[in-house]
Structures are given as structure tokens and as C-alpha cells.
C-alpha atoms as a PDB file:
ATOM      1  CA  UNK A   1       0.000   0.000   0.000  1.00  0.00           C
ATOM      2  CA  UNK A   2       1.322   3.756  -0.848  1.00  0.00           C
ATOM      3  CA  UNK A   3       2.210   5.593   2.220  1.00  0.00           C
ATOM      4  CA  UNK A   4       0.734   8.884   1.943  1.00  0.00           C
ATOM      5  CA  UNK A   5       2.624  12.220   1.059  1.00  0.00           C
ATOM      6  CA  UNK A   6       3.085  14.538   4.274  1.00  0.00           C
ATOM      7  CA  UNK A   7       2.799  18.181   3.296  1.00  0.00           C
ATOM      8  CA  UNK A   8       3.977  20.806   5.299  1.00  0.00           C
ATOM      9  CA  UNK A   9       0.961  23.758   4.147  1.00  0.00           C
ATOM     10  CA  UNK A  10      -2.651  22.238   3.738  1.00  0.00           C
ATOM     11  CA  UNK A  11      -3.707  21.550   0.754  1.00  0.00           C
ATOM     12  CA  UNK A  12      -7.222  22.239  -1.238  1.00  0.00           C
ATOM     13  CA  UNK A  13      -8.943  21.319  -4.085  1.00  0.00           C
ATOM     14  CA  UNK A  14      -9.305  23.805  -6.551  1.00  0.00           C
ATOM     15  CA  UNK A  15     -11.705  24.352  -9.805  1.00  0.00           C
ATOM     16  CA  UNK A  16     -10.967  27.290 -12.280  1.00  0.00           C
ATOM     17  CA  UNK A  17     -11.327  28.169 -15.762  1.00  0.00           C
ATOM     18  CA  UNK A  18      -9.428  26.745 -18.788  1.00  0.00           C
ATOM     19  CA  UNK A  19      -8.604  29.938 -19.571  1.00  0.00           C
ATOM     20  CA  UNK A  20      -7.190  31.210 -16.007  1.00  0.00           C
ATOM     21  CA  UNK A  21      -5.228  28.167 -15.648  1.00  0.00           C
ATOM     22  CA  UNK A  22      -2.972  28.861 -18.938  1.00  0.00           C
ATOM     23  CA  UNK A  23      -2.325  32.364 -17.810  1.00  0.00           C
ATOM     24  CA  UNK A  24      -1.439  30.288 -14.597  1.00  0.00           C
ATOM     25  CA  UNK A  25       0.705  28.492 -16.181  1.00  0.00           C
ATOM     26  CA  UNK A  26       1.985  30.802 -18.403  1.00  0.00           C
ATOM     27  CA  UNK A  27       3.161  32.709 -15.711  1.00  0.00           C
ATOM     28  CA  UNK A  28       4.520  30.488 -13.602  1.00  0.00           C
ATOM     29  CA  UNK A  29       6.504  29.402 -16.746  1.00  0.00           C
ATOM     30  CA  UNK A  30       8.287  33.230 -17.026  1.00  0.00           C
ATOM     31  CA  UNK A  31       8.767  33.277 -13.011  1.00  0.00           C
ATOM     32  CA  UNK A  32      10.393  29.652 -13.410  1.00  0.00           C
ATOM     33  CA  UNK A  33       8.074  28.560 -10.184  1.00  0.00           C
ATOM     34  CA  UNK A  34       5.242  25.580 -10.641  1.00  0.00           C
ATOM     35  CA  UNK A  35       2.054  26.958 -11.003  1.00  0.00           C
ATOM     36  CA  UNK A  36       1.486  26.049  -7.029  1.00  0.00           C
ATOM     37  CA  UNK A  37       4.073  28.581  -6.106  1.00  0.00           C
ATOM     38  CA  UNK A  38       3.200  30.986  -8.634  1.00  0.00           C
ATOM     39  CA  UNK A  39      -0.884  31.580  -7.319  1.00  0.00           C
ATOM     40  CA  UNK A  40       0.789  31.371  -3.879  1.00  0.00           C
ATOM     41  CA  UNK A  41       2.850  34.163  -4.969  1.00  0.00           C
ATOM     42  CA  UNK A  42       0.486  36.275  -6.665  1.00  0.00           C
ATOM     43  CA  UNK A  43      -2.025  35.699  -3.556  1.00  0.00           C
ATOM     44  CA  UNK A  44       0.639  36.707  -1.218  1.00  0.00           C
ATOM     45  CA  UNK A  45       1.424  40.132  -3.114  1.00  0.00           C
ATOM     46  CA  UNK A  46      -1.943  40.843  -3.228  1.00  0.00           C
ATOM     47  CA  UNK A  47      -2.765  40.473   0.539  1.00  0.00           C
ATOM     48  CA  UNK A  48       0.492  42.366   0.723  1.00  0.00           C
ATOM     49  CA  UNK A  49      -0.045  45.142  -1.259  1.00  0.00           C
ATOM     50  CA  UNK A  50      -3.467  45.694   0.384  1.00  0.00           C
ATOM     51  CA  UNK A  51      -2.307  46.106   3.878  1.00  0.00           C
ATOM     52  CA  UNK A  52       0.176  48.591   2.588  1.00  0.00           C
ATOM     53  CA  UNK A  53      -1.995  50.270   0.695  1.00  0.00           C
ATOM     54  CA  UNK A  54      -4.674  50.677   3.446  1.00  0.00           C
ATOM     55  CA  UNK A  55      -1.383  51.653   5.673  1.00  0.00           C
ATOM     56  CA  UNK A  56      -0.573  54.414   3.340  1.00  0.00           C
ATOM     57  CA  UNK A  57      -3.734  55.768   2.699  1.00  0.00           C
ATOM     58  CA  UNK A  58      -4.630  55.891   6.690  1.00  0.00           C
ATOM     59  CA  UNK A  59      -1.267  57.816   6.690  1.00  0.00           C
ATOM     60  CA  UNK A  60      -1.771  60.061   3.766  1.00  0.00           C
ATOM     61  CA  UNK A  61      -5.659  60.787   5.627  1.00  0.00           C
ATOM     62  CA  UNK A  62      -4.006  61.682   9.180  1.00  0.00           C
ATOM     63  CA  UNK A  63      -3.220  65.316   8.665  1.00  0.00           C
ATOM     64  CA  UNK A  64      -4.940  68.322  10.188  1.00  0.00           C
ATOM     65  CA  UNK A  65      -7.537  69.064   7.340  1.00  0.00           C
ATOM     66  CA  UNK A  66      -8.671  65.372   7.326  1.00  0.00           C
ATOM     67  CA  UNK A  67      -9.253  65.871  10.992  1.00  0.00           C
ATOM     68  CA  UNK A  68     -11.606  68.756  10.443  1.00  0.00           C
ATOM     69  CA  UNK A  69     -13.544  66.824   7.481  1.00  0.00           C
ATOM     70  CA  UNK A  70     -16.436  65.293   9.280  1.00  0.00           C
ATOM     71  CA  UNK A  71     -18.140  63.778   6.244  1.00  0.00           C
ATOM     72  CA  UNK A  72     -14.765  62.839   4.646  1.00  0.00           C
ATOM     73  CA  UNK A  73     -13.470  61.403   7.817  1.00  0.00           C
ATOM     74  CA  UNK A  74     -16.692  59.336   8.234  1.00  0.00           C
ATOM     75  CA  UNK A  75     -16.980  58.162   4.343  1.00  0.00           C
ATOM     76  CA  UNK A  76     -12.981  57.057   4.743  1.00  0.00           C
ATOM     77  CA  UNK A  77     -13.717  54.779   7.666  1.00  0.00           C
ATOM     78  CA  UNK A  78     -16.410  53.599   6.117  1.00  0.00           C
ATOM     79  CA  UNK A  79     -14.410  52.185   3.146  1.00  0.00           C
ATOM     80  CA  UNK A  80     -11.984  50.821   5.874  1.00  0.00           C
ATOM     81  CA  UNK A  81     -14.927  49.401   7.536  1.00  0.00           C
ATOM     82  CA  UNK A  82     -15.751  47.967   4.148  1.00  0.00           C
ATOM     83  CA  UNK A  83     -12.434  46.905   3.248  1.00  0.00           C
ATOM     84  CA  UNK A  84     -12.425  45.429   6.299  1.00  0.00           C
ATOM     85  CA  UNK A  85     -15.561  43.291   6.114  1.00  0.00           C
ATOM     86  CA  UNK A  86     -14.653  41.900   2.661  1.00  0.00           C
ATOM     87  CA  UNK A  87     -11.206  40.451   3.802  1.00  0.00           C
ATOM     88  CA  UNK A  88     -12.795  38.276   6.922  1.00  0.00           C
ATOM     89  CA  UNK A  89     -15.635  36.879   3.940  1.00  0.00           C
ATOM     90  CA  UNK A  90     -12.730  36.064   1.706  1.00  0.00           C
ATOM     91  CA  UNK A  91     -10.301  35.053   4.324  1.00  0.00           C
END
């Protein structure tokens, strides 16, 4: 009987598109990375890139005339609200 492969990450099926999985591959091809490491790539620059974009736009939002803004200062943590929200449904 075939012992069975111990992975160190959890693993999960996965169903896409014809179409996404050649630009998949395709990719992963270029980056020289199986197409495993190349959607965990791409999925870890994305979570990255959102947490530094929220960082940067909570900075950018922090001066004095934000402050004053009610309505602007309300709408923006909305969206981070938002923002917010939609990551723990995906996640």
C-alpha cells in the first residue's frame, strides 16, 4: 500500500477556468516557479499590497484638514470598515 505524502501547508482542491489556468501556467513558466508557487505568490502580493496600501492611505488621511472633514473622515472609515468586512468573507 502507498504511504501517503506529508505536506507541510494544507492543501485544497481547486476548480478554475481553462482559460485562467494557462495564464497560470503561463506565468509560472516566465517566473520559473510551478504553477502552485506561482498563485501562492500572486495571492501573497496581493494580501500584501493591500495592507500597505490601506497603511498608506490611513497615513496620507491623518493630517490636520482630514481631521476637520467630518463627512470625509466618516466616508474614509467607512471604506476601511468595508475593506475590512470583505477580507474576513474572503479570508
Amino acid at each position: 500500500m502507498a504511504e501517503k505524502r506529508q505536506y507541510k501547508h494544507p492543501q485544497f482542491n481547486l476548480r478554475i477556468p481553462e482559460e485562467l489556468k494557462s495564464k497560470i501556467e503561463d506565468s509560472a513558466n516566465i517566473f520559473k516557479r510551478s504553477m502552485n508557487a506561482q498563485i501562492v505568490a500572486v495571492l501573497d502580493e496581493y494580501y500584501e499590497n493591500s495592507e500597505r496600501m490601506r497603511d498608506c492611505v490611513s497615513v496620507s488621511f491623518s493630517n490636520e484638514a482630514f481631521n476637520e472633514s467630518k463627512e470625509v473622515r466618516e466616508a474614509f472609515e467607512s471604506l476601511l470598515q468595508a475593506v475590512g468586512n470583505h477580507e474576513k468573507k474572503q479570508g
